[in-house]
Protein backbone atom coordinates (compact mmCIF):
# COMPACT_ATOMS: atom_id res chain seq x y z
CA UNK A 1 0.00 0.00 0.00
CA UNK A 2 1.00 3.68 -0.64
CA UNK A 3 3.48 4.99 -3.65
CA UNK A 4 6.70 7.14 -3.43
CA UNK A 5 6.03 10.39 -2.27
CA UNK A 6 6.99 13.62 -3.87
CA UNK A 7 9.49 15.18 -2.17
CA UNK A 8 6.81 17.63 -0.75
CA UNK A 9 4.47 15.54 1.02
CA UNK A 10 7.65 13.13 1.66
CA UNK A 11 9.00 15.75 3.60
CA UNK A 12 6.01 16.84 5.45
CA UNK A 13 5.27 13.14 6.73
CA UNK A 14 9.26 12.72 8.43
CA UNK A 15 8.29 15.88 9.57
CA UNK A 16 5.16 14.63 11.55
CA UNK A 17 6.91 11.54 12.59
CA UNK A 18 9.46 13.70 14.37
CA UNK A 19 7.25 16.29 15.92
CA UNK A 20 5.62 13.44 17.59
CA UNK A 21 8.52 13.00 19.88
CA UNK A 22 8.47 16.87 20.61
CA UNK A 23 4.77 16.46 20.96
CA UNK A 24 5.43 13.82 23.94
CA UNK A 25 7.91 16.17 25.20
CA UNK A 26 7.08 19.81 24.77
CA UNK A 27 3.34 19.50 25.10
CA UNK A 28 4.24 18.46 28.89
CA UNK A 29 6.31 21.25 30.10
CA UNK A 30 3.96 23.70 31.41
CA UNK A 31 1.15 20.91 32.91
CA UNK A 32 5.05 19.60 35.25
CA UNK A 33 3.31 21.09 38.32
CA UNK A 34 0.21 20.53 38.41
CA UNK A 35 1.15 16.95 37.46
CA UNK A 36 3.90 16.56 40.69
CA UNK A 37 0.63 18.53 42.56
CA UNK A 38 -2.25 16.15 41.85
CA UNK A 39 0.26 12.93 42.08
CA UNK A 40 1.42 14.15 45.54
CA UNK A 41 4.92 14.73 44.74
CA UNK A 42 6.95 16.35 47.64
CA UNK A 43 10.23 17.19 45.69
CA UNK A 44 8.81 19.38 42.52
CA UNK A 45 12.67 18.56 40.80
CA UNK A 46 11.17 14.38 40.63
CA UNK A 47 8.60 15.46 37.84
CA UNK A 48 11.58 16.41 35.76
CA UNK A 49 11.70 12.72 35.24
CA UNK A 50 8.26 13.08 33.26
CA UNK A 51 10.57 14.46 30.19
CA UNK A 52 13.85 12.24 30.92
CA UNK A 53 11.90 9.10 31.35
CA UNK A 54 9.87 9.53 27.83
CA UNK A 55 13.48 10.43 26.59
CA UNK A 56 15.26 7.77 27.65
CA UNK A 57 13.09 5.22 26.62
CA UNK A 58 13.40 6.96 23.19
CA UNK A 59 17.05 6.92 23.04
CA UNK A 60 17.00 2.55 24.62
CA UNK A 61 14.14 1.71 22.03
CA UNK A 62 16.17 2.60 18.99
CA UNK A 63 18.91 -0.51 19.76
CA UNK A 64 15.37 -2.74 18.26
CA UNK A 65 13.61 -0.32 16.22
CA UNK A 66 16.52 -0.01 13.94
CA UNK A 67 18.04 -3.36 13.17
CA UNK A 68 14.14 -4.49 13.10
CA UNK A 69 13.60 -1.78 10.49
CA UNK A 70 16.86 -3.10 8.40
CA UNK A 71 15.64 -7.06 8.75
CA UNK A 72 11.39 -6.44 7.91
CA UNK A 73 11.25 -2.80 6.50
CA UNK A 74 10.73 0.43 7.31
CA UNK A 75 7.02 0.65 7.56
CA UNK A 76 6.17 -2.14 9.61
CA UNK A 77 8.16 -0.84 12.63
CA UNK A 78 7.04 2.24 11.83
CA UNK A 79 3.52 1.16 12.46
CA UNK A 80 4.06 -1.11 15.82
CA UNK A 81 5.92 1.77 17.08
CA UNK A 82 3.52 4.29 16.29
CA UNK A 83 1.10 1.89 17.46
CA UNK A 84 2.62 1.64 20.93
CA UNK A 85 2.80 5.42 21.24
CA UNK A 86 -1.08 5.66 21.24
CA UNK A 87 -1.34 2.59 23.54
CA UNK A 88 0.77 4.42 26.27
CA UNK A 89 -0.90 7.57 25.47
CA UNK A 90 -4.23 6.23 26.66
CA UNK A 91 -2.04 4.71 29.47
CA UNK A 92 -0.67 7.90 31.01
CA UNK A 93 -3.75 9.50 30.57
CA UNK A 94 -5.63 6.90 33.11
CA UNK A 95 -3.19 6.27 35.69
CA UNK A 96 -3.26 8.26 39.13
CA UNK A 97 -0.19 6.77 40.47
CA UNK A 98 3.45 8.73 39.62
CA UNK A 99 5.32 5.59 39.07
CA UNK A 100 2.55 4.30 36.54
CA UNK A 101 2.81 7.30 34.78
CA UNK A 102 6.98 6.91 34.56
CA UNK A 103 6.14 3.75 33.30
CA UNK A 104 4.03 4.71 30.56
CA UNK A 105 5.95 7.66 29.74
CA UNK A 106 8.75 5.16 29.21
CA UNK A 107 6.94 2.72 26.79
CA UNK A 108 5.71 6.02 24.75
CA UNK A 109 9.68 6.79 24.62
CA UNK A 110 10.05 2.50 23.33
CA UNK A 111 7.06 3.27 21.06
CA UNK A 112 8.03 6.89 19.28
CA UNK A 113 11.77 5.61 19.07
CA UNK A 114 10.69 3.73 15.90
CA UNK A 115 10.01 7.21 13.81
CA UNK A 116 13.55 8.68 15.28
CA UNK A 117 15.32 5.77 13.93
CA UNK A 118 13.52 4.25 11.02
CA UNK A 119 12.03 7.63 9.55
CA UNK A 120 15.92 8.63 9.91
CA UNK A 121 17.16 5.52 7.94
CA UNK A 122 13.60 6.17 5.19
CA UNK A 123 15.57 9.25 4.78
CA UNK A 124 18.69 7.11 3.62
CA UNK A 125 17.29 5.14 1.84
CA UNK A 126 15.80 7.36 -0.76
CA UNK A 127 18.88 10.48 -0.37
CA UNK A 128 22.55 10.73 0.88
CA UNK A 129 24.93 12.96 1.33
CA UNK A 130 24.13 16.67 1.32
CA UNK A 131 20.71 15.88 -0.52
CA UNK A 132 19.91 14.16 2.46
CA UNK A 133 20.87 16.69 4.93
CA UNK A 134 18.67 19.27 2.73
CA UNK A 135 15.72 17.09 2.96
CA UNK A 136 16.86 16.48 6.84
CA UNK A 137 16.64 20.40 7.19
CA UNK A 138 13.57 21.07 5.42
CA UNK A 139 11.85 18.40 7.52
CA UNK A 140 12.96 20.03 10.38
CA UNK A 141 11.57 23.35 9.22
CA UNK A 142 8.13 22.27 9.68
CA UNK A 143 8.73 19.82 12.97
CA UNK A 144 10.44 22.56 14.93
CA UNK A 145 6.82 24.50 14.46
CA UNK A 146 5.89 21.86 16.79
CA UNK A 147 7.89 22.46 20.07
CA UNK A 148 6.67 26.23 19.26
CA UNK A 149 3.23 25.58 19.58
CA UNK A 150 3.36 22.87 21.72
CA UNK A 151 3.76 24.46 25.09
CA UNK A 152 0.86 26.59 24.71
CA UNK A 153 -1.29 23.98 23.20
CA UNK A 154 -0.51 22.20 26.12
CA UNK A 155 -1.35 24.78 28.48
CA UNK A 156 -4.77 25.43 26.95
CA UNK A 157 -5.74 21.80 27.08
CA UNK A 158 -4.59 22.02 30.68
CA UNK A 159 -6.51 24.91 31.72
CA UNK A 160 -9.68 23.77 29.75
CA UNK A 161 -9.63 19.90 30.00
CA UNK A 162 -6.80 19.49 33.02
CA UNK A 163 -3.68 17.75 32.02
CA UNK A 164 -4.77 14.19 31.09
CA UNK A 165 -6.04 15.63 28.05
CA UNK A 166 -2.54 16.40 26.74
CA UNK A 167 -2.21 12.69 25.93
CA UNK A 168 -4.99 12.12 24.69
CA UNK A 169 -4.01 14.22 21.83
CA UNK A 170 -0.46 12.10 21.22
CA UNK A 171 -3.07 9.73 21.27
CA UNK A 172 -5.22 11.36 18.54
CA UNK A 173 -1.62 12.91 17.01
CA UNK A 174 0.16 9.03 17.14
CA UNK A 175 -3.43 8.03 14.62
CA UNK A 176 -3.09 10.59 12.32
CA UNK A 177 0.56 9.80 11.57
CA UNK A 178 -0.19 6.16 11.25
CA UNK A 179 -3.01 6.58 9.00
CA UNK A 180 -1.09 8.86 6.72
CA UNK A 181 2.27 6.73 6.94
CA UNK A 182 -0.28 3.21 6.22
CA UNK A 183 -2.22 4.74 2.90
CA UNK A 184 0.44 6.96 1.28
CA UNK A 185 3.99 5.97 1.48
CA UNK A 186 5.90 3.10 0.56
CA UNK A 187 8.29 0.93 1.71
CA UNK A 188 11.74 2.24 1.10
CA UNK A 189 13.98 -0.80 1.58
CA UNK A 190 13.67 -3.25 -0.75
CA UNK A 191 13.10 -7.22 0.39
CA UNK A 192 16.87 -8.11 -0.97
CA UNK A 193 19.05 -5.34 0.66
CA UNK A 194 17.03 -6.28 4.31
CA UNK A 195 19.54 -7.69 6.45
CA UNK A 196 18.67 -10.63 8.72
CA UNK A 197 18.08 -9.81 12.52
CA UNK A 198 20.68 -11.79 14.19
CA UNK A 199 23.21 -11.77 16.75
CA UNK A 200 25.68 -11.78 13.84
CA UNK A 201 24.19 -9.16 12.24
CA UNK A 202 23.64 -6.74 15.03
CA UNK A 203 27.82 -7.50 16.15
CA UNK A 204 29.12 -7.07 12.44
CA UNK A 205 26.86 -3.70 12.29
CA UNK A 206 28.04 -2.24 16.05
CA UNK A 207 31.95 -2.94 14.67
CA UNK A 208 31.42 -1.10 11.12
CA UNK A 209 29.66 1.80 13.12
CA UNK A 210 31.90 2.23 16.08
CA UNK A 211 35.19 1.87 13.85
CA UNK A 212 34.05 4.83 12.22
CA UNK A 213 35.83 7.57 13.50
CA UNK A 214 33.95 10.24 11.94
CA UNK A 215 30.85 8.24 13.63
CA UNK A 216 31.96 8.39 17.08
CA UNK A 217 33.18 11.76 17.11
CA UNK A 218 29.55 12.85 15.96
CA UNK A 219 27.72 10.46 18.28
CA UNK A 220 30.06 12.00 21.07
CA UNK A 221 29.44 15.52 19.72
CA UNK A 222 25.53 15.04 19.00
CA UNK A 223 25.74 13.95 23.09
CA UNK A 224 26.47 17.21 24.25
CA UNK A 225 24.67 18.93 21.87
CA UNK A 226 21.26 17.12 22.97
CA UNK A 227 22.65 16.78 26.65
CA UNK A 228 22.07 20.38 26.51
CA UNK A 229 18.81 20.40 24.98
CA UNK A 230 16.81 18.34 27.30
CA UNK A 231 18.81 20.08 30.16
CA UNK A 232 16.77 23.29 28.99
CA UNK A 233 13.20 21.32 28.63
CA UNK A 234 13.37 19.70 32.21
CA UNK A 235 14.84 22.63 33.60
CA UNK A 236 12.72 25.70 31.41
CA UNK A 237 9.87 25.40 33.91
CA UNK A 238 11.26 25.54 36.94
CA UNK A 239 13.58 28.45 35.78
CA UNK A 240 10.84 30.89 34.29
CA UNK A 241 8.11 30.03 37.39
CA UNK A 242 10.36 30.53 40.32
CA UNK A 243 14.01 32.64 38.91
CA UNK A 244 12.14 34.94 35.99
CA UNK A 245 8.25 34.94 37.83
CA UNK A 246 6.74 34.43 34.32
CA UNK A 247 5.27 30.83 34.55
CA UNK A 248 1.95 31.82 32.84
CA UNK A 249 4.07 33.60 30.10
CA UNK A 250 6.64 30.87 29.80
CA UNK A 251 4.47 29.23 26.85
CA UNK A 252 4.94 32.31 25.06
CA UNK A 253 8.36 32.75 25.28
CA UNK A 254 8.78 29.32 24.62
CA UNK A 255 7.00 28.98 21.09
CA UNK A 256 8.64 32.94 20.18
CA UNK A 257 12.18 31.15 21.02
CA UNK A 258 11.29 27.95 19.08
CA UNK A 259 9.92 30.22 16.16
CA UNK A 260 12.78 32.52 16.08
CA UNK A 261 15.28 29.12 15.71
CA UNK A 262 13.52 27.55 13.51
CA UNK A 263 15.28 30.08 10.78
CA UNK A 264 18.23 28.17 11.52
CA UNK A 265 17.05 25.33 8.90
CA UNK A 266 16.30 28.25 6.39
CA UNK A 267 19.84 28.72 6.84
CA UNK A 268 21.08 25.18 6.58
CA UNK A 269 18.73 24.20 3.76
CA UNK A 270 19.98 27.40 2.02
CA UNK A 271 23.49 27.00 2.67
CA UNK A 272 24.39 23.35 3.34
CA UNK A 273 25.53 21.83 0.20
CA UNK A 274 27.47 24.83 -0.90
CA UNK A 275 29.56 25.01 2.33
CA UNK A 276 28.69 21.62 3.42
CA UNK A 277 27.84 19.79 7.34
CA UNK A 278 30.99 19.93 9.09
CA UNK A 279 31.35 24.13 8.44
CA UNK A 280 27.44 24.78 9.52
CA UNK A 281 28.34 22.41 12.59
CA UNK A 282 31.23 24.27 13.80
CA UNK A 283 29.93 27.83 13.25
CA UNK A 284 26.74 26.84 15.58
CA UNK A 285 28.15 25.04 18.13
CA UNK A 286 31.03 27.94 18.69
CA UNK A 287 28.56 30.91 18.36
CA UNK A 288 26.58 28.75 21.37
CA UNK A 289 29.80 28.18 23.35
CA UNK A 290 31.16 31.65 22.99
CA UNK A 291 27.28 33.57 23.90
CA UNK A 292 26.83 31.38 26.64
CA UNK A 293 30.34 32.24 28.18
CA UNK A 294 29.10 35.97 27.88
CA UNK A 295 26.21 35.29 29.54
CA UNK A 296 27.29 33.16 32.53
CA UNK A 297 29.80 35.40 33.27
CA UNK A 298 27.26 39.08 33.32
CA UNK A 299 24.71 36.77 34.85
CA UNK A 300 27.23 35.00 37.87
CA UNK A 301 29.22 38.26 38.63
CA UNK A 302 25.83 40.25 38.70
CA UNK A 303 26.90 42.93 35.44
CA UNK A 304 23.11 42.45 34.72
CA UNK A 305 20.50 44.46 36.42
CA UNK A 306 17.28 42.33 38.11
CA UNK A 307 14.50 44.17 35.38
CA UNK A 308 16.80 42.79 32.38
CA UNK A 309 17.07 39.12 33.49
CA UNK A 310 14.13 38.25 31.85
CA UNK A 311 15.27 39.53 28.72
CA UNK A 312 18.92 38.61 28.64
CA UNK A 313 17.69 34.89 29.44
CA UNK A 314 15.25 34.53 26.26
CA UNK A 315 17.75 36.38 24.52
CA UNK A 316 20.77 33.21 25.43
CA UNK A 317 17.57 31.16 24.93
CA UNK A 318 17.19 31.95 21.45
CA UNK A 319 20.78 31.55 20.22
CA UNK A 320 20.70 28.19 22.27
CA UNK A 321 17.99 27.09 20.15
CA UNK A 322 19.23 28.33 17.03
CA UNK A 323 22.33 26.80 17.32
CA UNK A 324 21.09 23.49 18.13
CA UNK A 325 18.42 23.36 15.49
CA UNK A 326 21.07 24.40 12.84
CA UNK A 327 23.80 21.42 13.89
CA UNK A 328 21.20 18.73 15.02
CA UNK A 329 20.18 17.24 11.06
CA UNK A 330 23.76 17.79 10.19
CA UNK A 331 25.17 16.09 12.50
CA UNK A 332 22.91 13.34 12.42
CA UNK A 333 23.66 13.40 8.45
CA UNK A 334 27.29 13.70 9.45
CA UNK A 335 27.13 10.40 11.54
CA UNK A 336 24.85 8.46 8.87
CA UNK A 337 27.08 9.43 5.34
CA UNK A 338 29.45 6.90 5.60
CA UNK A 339 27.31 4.07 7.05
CA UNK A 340 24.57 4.04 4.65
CA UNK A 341 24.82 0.37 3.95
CA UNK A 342 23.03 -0.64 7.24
CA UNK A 343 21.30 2.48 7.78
CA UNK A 344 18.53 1.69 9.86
CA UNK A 345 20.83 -0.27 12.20
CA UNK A 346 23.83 2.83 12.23
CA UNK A 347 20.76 5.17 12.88
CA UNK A 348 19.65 3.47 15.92
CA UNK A 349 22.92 2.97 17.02
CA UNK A 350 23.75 6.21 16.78
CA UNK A 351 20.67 7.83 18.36
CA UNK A 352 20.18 5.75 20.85
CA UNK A 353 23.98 6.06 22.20
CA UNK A 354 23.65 9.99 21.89
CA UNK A 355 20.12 9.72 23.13
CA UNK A 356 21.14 7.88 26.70
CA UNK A 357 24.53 9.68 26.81
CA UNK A 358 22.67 13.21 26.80
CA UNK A 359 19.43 11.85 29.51
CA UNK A 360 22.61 10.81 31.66
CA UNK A 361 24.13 14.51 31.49
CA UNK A 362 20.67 16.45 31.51
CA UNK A 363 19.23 14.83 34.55
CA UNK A 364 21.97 15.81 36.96
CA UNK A 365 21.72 19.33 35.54
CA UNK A 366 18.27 19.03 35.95
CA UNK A 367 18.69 17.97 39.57
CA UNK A 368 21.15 20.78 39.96
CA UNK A 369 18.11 23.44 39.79
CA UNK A 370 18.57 26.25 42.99
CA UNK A 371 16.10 28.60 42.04
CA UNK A 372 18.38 29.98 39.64
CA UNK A 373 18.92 29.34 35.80
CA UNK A 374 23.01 29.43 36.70
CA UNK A 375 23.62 26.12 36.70
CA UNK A 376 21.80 25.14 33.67
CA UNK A 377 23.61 28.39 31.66
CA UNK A 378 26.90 26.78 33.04
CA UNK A 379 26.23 23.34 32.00
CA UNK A 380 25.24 24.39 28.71
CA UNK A 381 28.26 26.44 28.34
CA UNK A 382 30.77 23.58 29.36
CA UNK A 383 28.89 21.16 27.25
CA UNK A 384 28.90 23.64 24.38
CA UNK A 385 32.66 23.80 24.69
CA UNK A 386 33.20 20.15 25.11
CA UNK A 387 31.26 19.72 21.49
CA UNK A 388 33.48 22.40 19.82
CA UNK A 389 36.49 20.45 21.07
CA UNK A 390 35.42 17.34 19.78
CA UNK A 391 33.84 18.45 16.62
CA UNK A 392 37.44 19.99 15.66
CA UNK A 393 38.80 16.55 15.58
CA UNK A 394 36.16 14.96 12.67
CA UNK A 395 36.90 14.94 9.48
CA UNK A 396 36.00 17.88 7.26
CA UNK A 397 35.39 16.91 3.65
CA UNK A 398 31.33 16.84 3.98
């Protein structure tokens, strides 16, 4: 069932198989305390562990999803994992116990890890090399309108419906993608280039992958990068209700910051295959490192007056963003070029190792919260700077 998509619609369907996961994620964010209210929670930091749970069953799921993908297609998994997102949904929404709801949050995170890794190695399959980071980029155009939106969507259903409405629409959201995925698109990997799933198979695809070296300094790189992502999202709450005193605004600034990055992939569509991954890489990650040391260092010593907080915050938000959107696709392209034999496996390798390496930096940081957004601006900055390092090191001819 379904034909090849134009490039178009194509594009617009990876998009709305990755704004799922931001839809699990983002959608969350402003219903955290309420949630750790009704569920009793004495320690407001534990319902953190809403995001990094859902995250880090994202990041584990990806070991199956992608050899599975590789050994019976891409749209099958695609369907049982999609599947499985709406089945939690419905879960989380019912349950009136906290760990219940960690535990569904985590089997959404197994479910959606199937459209991170397979819709990554669909990609693959039908471009590579720069072409493929384009069409990475212009998907990510249209998903990053969904962690925009998302925040206040989710604060409207919240306010009108309470906060067990949020899943049911990843529940409704999770149908929708199916549906579309089932009647119009293909399957992109032909029956005789499927590789069997074995033990053999999954050992002789780990050693091609992790001999790589421009692989591992990615997946290393990509680590920080995202370690400093979901750092922000457990964190953004907490900062803008109790350091900035703007937690009914917060959804606001949160979908103008998203908005504002999302020109990022303007850029990188525009500009990728003329000065290629590595160069668009470099340039974001260092602009993040070297605004972030400005900030930390007006915000720590106190250069910054209490009224202009607020402002100088969204401000380092919005380059944060920016730079992440702009090096996240080509990064992940980055990682993927030179594997493209066993795609769907090297995909889920890859983003499930950068996946649980970045839950098991951003939940310490998370932890870390005072009642200040310091320590998350200095995390970010270090991790920033540890990316840079790294990222000097790969190799430079893409």
């Amino acid at each position: 069932m379904g034909k090849q998509l134009g490039l178009r619609e194509f594009v617009a369907l990876i998009a709305l198989l990755f704004a799922l996961i931001a839809l699990g994620t983002d959608m969350m964010l402003p219903a955290l305390g309420l949630m750790a209210h009704d569920l009793g929670l004495a320690d407001e930091n534990r319902a953190q562990l809403i995001i990094t749970v859902f995250l880090f069953g994202t990041g584990l799921g990806q070991l199956v999803s992608g050899p599975m993908s590789d050994a019976y297609g891409r749209k099958l998994i695609l369907g049982v994992g999609i599947l499985l997102f709406v089945f939690a949904s419905v879960w989380a929404a019912m349950t009136s116990s906290f760990t219940m709801l960690l535990i569904a949050r985590f089997v959404q995170g197994l479910g959606i890890s199937a459209p991170r890794a397979a819709g990554n190695a669909m990609v693959r399959d039908l471009y590579s090399g720069r072409q493929m980071a384009r069409v990475i980029s212009l998907a990510m155009m249209i998903f990053v309108l969904a962690p925009a939106v998302a925040p206040l969507m989710g604060q409207a259903i919240m306010i009108q419906f309470g906060w067990r409405a949020i899943f049911t629409v990843c529940m409704l959201s999770g149908v929708i993608a199916f549906l579309w995925m089932l009647i119009r698109q293909q399957e992109t990997l032909a029956i005789e280039n499927r590789l069997p799933f074995t033990l053999t198979s999954l050992i002789s695809g780990y050693k091609i992958v992790f001999t790589s070296k421009r692989v591992v300094i990615t997946t290393l790189v990509q680590s920080c990068v995202l370690g400093g992502l979901f750092a922000y999202l457990s964190s953004a709450h907490q900062v803008y209700s109790e350091w900035l005193d703007s937690e009914e605004m917060f959804p606001i600034y949160f979908c103008g910051i998203a908005l504002m990055s999302s020109l990022s992939n303007v850029v990188t569509a525009t500009l990728v295959e003329r000065v290629g991954m590595w160069v668009l890489s470099a340039v974001a990650i260092g602009a993040n490192a070297i605004i972030s040391i400005l900030v930390l260092t007006t915000l720590y010593f106190e250069m910054v007056p209490q009224a202009y907080i607020l402002p100088v915050f969204v401000a380092w938000s919005v380059v944060v963003f920016f730079s992440l959107a702009m090096c996240i696709g080509n990064l992940m392209s980055l990682a993927m070029e030179p594997v493209g034999d066993i795609a769907g496996l090297a995909s889920s390798i890859i983003g499930s190792t950068s996946t649980m390496l970045s839950i098991g930096l951003a939940i310490p940081i998370g932890m870390m919260f005072n009642g200040t957004g310091i320590p998350l601006i200095a995390s970010v900055t270090c991790l920033a700077i540890t990316a840079f390092t790294l990222h000097w090191f790969n190799p430079r001819n893409v």
